[in-house]
N, C-alpha and C. Protein backbone atom coordinates (compact mmCIF):
# COMPACT_ATOMS: atom_id res chain seq x y z
N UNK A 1 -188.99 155.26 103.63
CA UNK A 1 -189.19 154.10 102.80
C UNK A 1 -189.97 154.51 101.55
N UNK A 2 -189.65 154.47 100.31
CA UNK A 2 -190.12 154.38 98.84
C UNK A 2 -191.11 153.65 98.79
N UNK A 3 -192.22 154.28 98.00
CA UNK A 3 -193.73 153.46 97.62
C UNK A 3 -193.45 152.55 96.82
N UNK A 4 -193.58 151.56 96.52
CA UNK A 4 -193.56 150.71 95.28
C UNK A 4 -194.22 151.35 94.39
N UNK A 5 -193.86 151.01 93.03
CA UNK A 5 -194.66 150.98 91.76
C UNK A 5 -195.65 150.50 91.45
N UNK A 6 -196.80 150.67 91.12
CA UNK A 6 -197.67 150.24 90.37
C UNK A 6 -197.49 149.05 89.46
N UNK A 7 -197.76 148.38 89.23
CA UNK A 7 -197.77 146.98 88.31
C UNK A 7 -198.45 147.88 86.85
N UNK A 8 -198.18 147.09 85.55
CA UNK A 8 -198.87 147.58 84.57
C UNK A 8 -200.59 146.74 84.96
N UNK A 9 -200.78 145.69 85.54
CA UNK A 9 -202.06 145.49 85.68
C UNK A 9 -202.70 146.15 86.49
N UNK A 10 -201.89 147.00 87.77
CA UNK A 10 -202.55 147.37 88.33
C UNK A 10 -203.33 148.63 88.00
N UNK A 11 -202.38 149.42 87.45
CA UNK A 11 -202.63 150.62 86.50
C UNK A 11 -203.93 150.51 85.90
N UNK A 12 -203.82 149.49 85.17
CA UNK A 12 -205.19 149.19 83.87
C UNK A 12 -206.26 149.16 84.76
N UNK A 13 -206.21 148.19 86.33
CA UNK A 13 -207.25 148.08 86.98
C UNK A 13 -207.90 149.53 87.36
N UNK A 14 -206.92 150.76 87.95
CA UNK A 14 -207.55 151.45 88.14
C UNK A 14 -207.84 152.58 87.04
N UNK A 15 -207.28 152.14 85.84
CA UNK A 15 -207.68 152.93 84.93
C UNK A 15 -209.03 152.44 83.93
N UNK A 16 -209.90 151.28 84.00
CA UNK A 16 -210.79 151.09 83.70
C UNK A 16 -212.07 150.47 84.58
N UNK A 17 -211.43 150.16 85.90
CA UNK A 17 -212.23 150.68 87.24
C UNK A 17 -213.11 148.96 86.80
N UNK A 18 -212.17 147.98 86.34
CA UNK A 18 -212.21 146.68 85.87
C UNK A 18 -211.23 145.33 85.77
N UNK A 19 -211.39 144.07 86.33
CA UNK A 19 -210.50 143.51 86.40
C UNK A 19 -210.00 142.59 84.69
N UNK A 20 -209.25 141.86 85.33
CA UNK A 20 -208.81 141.13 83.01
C UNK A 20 -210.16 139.99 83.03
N UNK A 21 -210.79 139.97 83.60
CA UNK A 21 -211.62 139.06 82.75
C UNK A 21 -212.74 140.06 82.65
N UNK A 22 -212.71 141.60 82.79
CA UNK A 22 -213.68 142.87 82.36
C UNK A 22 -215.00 142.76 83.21
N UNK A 23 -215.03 141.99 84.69
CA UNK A 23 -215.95 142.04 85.36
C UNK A 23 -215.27 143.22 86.43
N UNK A 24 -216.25 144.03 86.84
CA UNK A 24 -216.36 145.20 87.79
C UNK A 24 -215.23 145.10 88.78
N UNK A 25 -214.18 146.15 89.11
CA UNK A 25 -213.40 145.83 90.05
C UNK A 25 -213.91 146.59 91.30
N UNK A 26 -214.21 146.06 92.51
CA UNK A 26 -215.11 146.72 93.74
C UNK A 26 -214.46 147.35 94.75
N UNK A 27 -214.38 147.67 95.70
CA UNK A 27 -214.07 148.14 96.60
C UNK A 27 -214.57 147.39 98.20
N UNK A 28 -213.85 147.02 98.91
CA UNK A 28 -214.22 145.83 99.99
C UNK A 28 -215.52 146.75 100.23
N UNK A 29 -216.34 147.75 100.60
CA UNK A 29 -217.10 148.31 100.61
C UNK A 29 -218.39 147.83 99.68
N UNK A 30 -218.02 148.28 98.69
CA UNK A 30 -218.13 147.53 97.55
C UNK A 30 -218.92 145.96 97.07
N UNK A 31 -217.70 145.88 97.74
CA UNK A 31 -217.84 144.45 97.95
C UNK A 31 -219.47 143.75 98.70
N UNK A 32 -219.38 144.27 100.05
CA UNK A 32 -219.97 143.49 101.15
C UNK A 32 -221.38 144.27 100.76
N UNK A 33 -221.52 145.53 100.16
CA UNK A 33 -222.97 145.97 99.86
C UNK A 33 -223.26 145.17 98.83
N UNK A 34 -222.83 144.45 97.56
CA UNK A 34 -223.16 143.84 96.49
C UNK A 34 -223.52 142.28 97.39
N UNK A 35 -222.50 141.88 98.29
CA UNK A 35 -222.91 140.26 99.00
C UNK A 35 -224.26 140.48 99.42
N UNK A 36 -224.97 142.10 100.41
CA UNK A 36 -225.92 142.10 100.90
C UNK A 36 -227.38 142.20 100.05
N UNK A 37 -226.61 141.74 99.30
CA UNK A 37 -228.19 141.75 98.24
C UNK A 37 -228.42 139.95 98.08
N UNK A 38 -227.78 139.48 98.59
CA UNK A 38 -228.20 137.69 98.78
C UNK A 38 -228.89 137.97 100.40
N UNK A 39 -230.51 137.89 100.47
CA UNK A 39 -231.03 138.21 101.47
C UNK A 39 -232.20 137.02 101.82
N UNK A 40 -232.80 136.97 102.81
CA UNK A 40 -233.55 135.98 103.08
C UNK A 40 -235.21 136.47 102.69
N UNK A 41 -235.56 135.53 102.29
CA UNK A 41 -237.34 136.48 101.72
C UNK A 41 -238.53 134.91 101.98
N UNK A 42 -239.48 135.48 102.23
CA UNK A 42 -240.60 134.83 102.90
C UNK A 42 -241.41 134.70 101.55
N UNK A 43 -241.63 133.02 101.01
CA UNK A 43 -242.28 133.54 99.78
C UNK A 43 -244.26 132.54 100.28
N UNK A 44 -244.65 132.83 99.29
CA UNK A 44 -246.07 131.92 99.35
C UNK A 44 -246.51 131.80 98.13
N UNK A 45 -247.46 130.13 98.37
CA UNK A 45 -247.35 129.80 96.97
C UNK A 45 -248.77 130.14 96.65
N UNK A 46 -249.13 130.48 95.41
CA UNK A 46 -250.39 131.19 95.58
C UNK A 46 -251.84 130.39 95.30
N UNK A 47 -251.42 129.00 94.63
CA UNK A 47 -252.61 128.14 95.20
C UNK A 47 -252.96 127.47 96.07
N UNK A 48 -252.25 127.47 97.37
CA UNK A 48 -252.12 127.11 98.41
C UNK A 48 -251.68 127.58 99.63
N UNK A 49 -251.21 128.36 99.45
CA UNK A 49 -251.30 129.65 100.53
C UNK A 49 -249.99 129.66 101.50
N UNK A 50 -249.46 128.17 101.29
CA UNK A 50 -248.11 128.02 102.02
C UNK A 50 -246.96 128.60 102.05
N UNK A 51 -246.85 129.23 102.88
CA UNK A 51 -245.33 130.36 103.32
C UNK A 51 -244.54 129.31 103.00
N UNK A 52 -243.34 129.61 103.26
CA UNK A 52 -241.84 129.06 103.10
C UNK A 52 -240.58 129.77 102.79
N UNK A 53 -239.41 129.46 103.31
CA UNK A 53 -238.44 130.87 103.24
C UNK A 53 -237.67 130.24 102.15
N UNK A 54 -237.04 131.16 101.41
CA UNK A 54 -236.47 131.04 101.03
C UNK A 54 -235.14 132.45 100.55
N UNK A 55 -233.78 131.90 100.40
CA UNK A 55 -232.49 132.23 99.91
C UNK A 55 -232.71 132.87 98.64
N UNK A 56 -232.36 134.17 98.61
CA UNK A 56 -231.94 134.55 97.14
C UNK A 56 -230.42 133.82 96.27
N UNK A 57 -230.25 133.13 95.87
CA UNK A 57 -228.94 132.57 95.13
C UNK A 57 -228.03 133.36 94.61
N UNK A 58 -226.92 133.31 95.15
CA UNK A 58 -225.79 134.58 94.66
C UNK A 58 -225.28 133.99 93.74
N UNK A 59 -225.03 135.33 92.08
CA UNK A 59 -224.95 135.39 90.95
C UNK A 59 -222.79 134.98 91.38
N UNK A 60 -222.30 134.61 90.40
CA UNK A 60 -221.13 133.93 90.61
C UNK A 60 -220.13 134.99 91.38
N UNK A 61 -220.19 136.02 90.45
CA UNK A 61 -218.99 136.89 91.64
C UNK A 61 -219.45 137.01 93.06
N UNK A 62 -220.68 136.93 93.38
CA UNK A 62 -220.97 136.94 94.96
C UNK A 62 -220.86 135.76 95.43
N UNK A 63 -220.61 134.52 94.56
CA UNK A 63 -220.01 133.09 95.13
C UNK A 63 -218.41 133.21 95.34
N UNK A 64 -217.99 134.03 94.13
CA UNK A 64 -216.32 133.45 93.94
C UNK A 64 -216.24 134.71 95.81
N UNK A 65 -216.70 135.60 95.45
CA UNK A 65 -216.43 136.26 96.61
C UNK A 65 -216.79 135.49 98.48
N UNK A 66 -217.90 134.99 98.59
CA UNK A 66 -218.29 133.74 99.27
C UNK A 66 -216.91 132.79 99.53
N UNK A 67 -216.90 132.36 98.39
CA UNK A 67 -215.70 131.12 98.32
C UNK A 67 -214.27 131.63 98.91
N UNK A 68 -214.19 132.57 98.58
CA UNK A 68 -212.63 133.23 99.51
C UNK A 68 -212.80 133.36 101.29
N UNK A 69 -213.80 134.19 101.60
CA UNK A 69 -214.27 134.27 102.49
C UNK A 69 -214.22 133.32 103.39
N UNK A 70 -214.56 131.81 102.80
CA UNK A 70 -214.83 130.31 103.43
C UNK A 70 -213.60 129.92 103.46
N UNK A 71 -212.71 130.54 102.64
CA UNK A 71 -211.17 129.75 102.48
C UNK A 71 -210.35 130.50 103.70
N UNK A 72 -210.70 131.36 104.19
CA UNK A 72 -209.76 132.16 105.34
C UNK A 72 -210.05 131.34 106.61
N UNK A 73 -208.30 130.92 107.11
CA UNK A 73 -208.61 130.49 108.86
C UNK A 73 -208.14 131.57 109.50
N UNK A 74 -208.39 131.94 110.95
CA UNK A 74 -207.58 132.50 111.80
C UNK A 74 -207.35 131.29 113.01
């Protein structure tokens, strides 16, 4: 069985190691080490001394990436 061809976008993708709107193209690898930087952190407030946890907020590609994720059933 014959490989398919390359797409001309696909080409570009791996020839500038970037997708068309010129944000970073990743590697599922890639990928899930950049999600693991949305981590949980213990903060305190410093005139009052009160702990409380809080979420780091993922910057949009670690949402749009999120958002696919949420869209898969099995």
């Amino acid at each position: 069985m014959a490989l398919a061809e390359r797409s001309a976008a696909a080409m570009r993708k791996a020839r500038t190691n970037s997708l068309s709107d010129g944000s970073p193209a990743r590697t599922f690898k890639g990928r899930l080490e950049h999600l693991a930087t949305i981590t949980p952190d213990s903060c305190q407030h410093p005139a009052t001394g009160v702990t409380f946890p809080m979420t780091t907020s993922p910057i949009r590609a670690q949402q749009q990436a999120l958002d696919l994720l949420n869209s898969i059933s099995v």
